[in-house]
Protein backbone atom coordinates (compact mmCIF):
# COMPACT_ATOMS: atom_id res chain seq x y z
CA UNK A 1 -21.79 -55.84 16.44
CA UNK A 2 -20.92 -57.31 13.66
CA UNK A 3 -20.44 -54.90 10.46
CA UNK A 4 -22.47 -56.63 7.74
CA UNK A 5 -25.28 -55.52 10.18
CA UNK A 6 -24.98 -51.33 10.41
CA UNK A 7 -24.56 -48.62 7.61
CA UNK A 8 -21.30 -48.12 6.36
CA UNK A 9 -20.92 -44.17 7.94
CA UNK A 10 -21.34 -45.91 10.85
CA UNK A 11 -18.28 -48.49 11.33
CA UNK A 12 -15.69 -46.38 13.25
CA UNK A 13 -12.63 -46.62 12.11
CA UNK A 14 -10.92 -44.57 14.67
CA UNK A 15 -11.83 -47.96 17.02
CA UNK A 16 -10.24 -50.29 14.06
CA UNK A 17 -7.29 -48.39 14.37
CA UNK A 18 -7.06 -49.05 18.32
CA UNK A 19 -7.83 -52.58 17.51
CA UNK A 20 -5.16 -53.13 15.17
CA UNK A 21 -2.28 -51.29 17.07
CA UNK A 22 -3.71 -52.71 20.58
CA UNK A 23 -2.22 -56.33 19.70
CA UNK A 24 -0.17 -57.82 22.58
CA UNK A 25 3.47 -56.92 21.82
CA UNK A 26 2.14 -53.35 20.32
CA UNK A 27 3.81 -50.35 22.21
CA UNK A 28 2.24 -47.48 21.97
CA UNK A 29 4.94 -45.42 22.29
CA UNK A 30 4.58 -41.29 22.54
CA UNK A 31 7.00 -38.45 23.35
CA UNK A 32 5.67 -36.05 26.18
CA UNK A 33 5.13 -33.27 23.33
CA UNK A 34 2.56 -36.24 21.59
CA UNK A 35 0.71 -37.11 24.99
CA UNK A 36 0.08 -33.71 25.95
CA UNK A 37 -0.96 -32.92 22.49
CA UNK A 38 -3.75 -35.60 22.68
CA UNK A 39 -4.69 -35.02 26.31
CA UNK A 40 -5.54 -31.48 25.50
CA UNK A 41 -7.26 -32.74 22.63
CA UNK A 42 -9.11 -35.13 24.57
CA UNK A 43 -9.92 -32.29 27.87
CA UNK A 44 -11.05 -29.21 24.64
CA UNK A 45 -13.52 -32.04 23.46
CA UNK A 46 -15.12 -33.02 26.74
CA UNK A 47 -14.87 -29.86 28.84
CA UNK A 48 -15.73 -27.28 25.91
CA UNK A 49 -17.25 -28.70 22.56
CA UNK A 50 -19.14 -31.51 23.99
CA UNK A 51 -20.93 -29.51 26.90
CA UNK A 52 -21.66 -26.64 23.98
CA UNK A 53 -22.98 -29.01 21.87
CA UNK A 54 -25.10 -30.77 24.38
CA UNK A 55 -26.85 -27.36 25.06
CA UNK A 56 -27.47 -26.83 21.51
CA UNK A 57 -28.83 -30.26 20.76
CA UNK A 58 -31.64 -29.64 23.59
CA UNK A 59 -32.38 -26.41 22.51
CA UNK A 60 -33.22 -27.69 18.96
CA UNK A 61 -35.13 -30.58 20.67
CA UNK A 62 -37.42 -27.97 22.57
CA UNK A 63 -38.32 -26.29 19.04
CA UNK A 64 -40.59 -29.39 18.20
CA UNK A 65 -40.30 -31.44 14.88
CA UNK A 66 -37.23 -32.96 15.56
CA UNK A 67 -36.99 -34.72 11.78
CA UNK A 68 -36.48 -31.36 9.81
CA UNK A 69 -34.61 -29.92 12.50
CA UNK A 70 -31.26 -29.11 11.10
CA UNK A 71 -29.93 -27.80 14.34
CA UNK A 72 -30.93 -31.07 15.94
CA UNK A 73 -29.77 -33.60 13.40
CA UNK A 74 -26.47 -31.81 12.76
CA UNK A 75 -25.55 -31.52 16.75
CA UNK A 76 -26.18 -35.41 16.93
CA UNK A 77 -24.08 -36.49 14.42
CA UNK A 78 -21.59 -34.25 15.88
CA UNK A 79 -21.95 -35.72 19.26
CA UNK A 80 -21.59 -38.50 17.98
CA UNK A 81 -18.24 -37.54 16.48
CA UNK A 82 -17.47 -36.08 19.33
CA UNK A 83 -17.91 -39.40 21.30
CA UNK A 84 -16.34 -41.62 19.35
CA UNK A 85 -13.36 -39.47 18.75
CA UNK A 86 -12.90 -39.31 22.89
CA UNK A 87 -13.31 -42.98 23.12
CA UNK A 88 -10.04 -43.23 21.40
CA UNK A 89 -8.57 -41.02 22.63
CA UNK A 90 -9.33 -42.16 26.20
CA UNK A 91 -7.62 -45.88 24.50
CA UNK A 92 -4.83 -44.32 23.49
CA UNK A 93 -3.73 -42.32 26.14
CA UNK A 94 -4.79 -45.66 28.84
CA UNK A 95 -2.04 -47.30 27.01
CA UNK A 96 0.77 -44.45 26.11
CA UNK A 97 4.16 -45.50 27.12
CA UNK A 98 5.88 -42.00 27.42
CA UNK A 99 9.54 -42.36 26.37
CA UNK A 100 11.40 -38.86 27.07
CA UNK A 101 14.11 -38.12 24.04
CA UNK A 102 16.11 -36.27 26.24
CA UNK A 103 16.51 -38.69 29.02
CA UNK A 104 18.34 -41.58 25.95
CA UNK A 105 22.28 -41.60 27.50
CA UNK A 106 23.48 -43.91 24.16
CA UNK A 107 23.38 -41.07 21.93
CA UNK A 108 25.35 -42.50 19.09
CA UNK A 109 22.69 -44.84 18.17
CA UNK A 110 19.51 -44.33 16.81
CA UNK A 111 16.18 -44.96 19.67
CA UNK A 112 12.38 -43.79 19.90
CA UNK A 113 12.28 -39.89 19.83
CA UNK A 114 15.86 -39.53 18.13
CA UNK A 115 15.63 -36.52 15.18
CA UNK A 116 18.17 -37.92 12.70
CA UNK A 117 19.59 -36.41 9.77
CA UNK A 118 20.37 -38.64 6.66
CA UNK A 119 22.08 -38.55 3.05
CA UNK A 120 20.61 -40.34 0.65
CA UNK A 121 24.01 -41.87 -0.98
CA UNK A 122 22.49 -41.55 -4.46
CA UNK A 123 21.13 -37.83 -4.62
CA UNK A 124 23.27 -36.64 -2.14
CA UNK A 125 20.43 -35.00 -0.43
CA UNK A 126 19.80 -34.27 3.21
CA UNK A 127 17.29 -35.13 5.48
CA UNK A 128 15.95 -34.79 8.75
CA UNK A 129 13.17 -36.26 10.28
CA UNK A 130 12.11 -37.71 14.33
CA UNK A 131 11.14 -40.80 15.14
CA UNK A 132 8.17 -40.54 17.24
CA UNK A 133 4.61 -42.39 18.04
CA UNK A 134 2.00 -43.21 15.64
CA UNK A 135 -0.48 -40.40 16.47
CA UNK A 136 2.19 -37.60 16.43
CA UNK A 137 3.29 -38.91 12.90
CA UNK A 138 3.13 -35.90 10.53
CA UNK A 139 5.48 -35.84 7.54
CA UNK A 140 5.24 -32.44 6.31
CA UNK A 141 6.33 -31.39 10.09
CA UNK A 142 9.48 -34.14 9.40
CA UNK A 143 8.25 -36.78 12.05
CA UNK A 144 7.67 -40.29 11.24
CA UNK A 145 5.97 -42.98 13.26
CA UNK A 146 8.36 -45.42 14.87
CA UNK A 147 7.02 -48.36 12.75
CA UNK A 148 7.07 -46.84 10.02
CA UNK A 149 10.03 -48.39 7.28
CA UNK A 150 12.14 -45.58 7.19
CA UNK A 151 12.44 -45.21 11.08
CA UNK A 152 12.09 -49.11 11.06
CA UNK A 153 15.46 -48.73 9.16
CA UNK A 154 16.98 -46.28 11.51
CA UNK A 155 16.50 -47.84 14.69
CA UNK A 156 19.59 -48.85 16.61
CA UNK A 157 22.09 -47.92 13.66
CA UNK A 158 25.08 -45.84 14.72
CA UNK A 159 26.04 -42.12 13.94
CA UNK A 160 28.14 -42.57 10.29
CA UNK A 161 26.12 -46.01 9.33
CA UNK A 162 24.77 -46.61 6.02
CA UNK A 163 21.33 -48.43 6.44
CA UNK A 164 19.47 -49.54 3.52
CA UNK A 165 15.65 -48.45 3.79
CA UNK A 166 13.08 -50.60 1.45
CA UNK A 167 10.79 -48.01 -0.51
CA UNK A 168 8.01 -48.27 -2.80
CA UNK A 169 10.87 -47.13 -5.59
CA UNK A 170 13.25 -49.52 -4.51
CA UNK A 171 15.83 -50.17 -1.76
CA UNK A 172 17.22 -47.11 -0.60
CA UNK A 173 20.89 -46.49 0.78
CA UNK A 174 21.31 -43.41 3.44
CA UNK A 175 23.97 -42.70 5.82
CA UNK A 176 23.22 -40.97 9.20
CA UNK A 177 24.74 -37.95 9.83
CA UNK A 178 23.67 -36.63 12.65
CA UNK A 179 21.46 -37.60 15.36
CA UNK A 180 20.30 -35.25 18.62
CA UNK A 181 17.51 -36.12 21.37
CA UNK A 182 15.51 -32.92 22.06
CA UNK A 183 11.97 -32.31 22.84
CA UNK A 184 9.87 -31.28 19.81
CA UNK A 185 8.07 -28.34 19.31
């Protein structure tokens, strides 16, 4: 349906974000810590909030006037939530590639799941942060996505390499210093 035609709370933008990383050439790429984050997302949503909510919905529905029901018009809206958040999810786990950090054997270089340390050659400063897939990016937790410019930058230099990463501030110039393949947390 075409979105000139429905309210704007109701274009899902969970789905546009499928869309736009589903384009043929697009890996979705995910360490085993990221998939089994998302399929126990995906099970807690369908096995235990979803059948909850259900029950609650037709409860309100069985105390009559449904339009100033808050019970009622709340637990829609959730289920719809609810549903639209587990038809992503059920996207992007159909097309996870899992890619196990600890199984990489050219550990000098920098690949998908890699947690790299890096000096910024101008501040001196240290770094660490692991490349993994887009849903499991999180920076405060020191993991960015694998298409994101930093880790874009990263990929397939070698341990002692200065790489120059483009930033919104300018072109930045790092050096790796270290760079380990472990399972995250």
């Amino acid at each position: 349906m075409s979105k000139a035609f429905v309210r704007e709370s109701e274009v899902d933008e969970d789905e546009e974000l499928v869309e736009v990383q589903s384009f043929p050439g697009f890996k979705n790429y995910m360490t085993p810590t990221g998939y089994r984050a998302l399929r126990e997302e995906f099970e807690r949503l369908l096995k235990v909030e979803r059948p909850q909510l259900v029950e609650t919905v037709a409860w309100a529905a069985s105390n009559g006037d449904r339009s100033e029901n808050g019970d009622y018009i709340y637990g829609k809206r959730r289920l719809r939530e609810i549903d639209r958040r587990l038809r992503y999810l059920t996207k992007r786990l159909e097309s996870a590639v899992v890619v196990d950090p600890r199984e990489q054997t050219q550990t000098d270089r920098v690949f998908f799941g890699a947690t790299v340390t890096i000096r910024d050659l101008d501040t001196e400063t240290e770094e660490t942060w692991q490349i993994v897939g887009v849903d499991e990016a999180d920076a405060g937790e020191g993991k960015v996505s694998w298409i994101a410019p930093l880790a874009r930058g990263l990929l397939k230099a070698e341990l002692g390499e200065v790489v120059r990463i483009p930033t919104p501030g300018g072109v930045r110039e790092v050096e790796i210093v270290d760079i380990r393949y472990e399972t995250s947390s």
